[in-house]
C-alpha atoms as a PDB file:
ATOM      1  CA  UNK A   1       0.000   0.000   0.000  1.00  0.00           C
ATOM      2  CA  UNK A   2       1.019   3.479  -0.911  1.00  0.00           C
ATOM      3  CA  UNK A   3       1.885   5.921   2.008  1.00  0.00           C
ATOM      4  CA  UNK A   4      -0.032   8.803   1.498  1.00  0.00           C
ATOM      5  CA  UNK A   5       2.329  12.174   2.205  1.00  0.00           C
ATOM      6  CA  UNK A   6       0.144  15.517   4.190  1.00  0.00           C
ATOM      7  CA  UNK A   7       1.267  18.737   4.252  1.00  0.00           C
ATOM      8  CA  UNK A   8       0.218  21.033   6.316  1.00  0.00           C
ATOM      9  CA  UNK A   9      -1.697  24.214   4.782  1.00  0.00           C
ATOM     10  CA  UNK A  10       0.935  26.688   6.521  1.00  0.00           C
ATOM     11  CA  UNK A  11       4.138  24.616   4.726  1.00  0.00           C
ATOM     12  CA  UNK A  12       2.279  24.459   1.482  1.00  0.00           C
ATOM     13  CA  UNK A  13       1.018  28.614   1.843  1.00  0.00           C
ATOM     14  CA  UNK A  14       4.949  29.061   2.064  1.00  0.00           C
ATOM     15  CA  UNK A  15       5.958  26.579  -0.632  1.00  0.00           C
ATOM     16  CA  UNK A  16       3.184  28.638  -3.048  1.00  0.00           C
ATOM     17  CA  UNK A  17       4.688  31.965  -1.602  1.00  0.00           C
ATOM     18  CA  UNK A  18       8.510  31.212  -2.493  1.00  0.00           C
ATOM     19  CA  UNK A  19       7.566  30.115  -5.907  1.00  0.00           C
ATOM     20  CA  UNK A  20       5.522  32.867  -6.748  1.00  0.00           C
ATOM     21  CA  UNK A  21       7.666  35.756  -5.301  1.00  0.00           C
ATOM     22  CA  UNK A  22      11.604  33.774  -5.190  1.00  0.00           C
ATOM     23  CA  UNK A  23      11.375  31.779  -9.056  1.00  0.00           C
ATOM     24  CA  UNK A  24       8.814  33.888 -10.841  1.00  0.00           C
ATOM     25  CA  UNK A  25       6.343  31.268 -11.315  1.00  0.00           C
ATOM     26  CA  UNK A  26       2.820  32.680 -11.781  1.00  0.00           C
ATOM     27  CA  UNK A  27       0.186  31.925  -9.254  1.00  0.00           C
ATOM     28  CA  UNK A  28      -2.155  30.758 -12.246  1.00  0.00           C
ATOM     29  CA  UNK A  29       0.146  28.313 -13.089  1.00  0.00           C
ATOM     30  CA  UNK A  30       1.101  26.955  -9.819  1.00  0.00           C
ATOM     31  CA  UNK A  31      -2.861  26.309  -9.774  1.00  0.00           C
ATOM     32  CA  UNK A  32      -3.017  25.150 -13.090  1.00  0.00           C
ATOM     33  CA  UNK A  33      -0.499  22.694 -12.228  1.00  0.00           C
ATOM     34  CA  UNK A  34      -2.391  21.549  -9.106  1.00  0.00           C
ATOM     35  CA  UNK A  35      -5.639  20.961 -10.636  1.00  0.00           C
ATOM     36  CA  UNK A  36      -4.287  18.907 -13.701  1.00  0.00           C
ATOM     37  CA  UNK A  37      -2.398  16.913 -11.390  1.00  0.00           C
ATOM     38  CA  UNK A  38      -5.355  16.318  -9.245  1.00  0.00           C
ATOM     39  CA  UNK A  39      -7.192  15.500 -12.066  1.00  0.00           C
ATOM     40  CA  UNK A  40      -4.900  12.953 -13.424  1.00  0.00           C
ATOM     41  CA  UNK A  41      -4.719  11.076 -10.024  1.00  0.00           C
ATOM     42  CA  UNK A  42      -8.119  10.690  -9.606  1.00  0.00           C
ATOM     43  CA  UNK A  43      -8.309   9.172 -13.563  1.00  0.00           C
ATOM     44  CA  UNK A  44      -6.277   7.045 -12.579  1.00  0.00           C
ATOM     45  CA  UNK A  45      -7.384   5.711  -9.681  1.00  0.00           C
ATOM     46  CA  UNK A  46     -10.605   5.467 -10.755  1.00  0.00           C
ATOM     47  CA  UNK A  47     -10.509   4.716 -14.686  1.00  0.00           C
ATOM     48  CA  UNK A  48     -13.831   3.010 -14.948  1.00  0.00           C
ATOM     49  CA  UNK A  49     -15.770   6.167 -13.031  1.00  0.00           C
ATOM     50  CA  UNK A  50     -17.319   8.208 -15.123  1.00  0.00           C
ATOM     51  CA  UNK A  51     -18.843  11.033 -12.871  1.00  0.00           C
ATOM     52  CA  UNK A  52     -16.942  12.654 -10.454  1.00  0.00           C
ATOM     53  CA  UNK A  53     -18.076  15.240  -7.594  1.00  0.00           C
ATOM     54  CA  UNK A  54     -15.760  18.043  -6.365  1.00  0.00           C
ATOM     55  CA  UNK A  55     -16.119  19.984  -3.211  1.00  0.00           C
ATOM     56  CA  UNK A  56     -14.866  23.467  -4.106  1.00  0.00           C
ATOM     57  CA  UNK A  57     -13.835  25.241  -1.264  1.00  0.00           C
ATOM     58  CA  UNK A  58     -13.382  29.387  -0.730  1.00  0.00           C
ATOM     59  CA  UNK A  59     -10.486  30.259  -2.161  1.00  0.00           C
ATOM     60  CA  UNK A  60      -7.912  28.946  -4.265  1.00  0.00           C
ATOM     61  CA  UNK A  61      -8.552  25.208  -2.934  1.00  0.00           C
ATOM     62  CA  UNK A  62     -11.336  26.050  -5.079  1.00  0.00           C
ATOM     63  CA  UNK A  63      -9.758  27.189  -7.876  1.00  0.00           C
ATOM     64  CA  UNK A  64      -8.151  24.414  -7.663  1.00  0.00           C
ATOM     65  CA  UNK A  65     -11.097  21.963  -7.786  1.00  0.00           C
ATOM     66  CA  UNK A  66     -12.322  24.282 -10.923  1.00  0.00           C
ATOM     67  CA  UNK A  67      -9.248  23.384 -12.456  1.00  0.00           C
ATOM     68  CA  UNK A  68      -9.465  19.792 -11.711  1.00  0.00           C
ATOM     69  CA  UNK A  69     -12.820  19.775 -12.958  1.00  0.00           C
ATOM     70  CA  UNK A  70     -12.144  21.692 -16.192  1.00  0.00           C
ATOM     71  CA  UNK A  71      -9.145  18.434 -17.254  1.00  0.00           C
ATOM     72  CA  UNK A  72     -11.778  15.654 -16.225  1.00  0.00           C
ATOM     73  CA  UNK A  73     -14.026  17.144 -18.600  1.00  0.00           C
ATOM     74  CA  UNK A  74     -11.835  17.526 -21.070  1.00  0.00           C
ATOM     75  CA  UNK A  75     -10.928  13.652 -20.417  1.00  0.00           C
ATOM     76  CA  UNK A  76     -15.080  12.777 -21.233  1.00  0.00           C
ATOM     77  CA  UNK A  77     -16.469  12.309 -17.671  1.00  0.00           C
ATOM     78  CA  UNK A  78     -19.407  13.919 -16.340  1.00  0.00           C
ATOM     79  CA  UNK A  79     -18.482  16.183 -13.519  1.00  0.00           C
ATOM     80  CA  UNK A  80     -20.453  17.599 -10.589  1.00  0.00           C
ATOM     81  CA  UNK A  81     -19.487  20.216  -8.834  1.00  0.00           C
ATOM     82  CA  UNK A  82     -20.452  21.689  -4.977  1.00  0.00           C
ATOM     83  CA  UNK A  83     -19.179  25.340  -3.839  1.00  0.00           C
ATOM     84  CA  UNK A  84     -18.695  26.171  -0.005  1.00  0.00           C
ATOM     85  CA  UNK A  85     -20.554  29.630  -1.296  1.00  0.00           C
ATOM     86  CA  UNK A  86     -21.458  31.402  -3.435  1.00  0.00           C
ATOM     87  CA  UNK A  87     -19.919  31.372  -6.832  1.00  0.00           C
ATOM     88  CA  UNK A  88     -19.822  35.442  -6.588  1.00  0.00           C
ATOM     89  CA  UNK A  89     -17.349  34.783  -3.680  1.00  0.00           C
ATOM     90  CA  UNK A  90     -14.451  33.504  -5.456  1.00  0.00           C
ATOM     91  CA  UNK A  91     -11.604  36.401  -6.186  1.00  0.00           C
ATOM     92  CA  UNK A  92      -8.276  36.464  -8.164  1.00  0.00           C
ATOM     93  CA  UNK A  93      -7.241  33.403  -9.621  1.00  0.00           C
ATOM     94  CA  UNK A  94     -10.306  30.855  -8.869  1.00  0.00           C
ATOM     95  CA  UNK A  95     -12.229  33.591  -9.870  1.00  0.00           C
ATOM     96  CA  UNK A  96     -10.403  32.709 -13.415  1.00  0.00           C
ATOM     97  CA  UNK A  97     -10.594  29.450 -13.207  1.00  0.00           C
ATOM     98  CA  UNK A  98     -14.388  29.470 -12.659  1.00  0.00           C
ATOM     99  CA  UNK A  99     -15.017  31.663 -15.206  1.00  0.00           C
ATOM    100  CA  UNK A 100     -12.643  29.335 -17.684  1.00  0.00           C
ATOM    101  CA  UNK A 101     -14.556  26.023 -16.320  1.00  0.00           C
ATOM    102  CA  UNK A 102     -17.837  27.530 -17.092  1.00  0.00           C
ATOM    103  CA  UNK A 103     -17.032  29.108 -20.339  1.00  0.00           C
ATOM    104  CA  UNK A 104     -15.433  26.392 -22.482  1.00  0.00           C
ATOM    105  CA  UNK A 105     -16.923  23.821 -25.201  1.00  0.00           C
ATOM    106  CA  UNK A 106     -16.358  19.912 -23.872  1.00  0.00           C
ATOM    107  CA  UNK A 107     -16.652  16.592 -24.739  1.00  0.00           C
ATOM    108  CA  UNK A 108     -20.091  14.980 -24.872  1.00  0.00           C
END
């Protein structure tokens, strides 16, 4: 069996912080990044599934989900989708990554 790693939010806040402000990397993509590679996991763990449900939480662990969302789309699944509030709530970069989730042409 696999041993699952956890960080904790403050260690990851920092990790997002250094990259951003230290190497230049663009908070959009650091979240574009995340959500792909959420996405991808949960393909492949669950390859036969073919509707998914994300809990998108304030801020950009939302943004992340929207992102997430967005690639299993594009993959062909169905995909639910259930906001801690409401979607006028979301700022900066979720904010863009709601908009692109609810904007673009999929599969199906």
């Amino acid at each position: 069996m696999k041993k699952m790693m956890y960080f904790d939010p403050d260690d990851v806040r920092a990790a997002d912080k250094l990259a951003v402000e230290e190497y230049g990397i663009p908070s959009l993509t650091l979240m574009e990044n995340a959500g792909r590679n959420a996405a991808d996991e949960i393909i492949k763990a669950y390859p036969y599934c073919e509707k998914i449900l994300i809990l998108a939480g304030n801020g950009n662990n939302g943004g992340d989900g929207f992102v997430a969302a967005r690639h299993i789309l594009l993959a062909g699944k169905t995909v639910f989708i259930i906001t801690s509030s409401g979607t006028d709530k979301y700022k900066g970069d979720a904010q863009h990554n709601l908009k692109l989730l609810l904007c673009a042409d999929y599969p199906n």
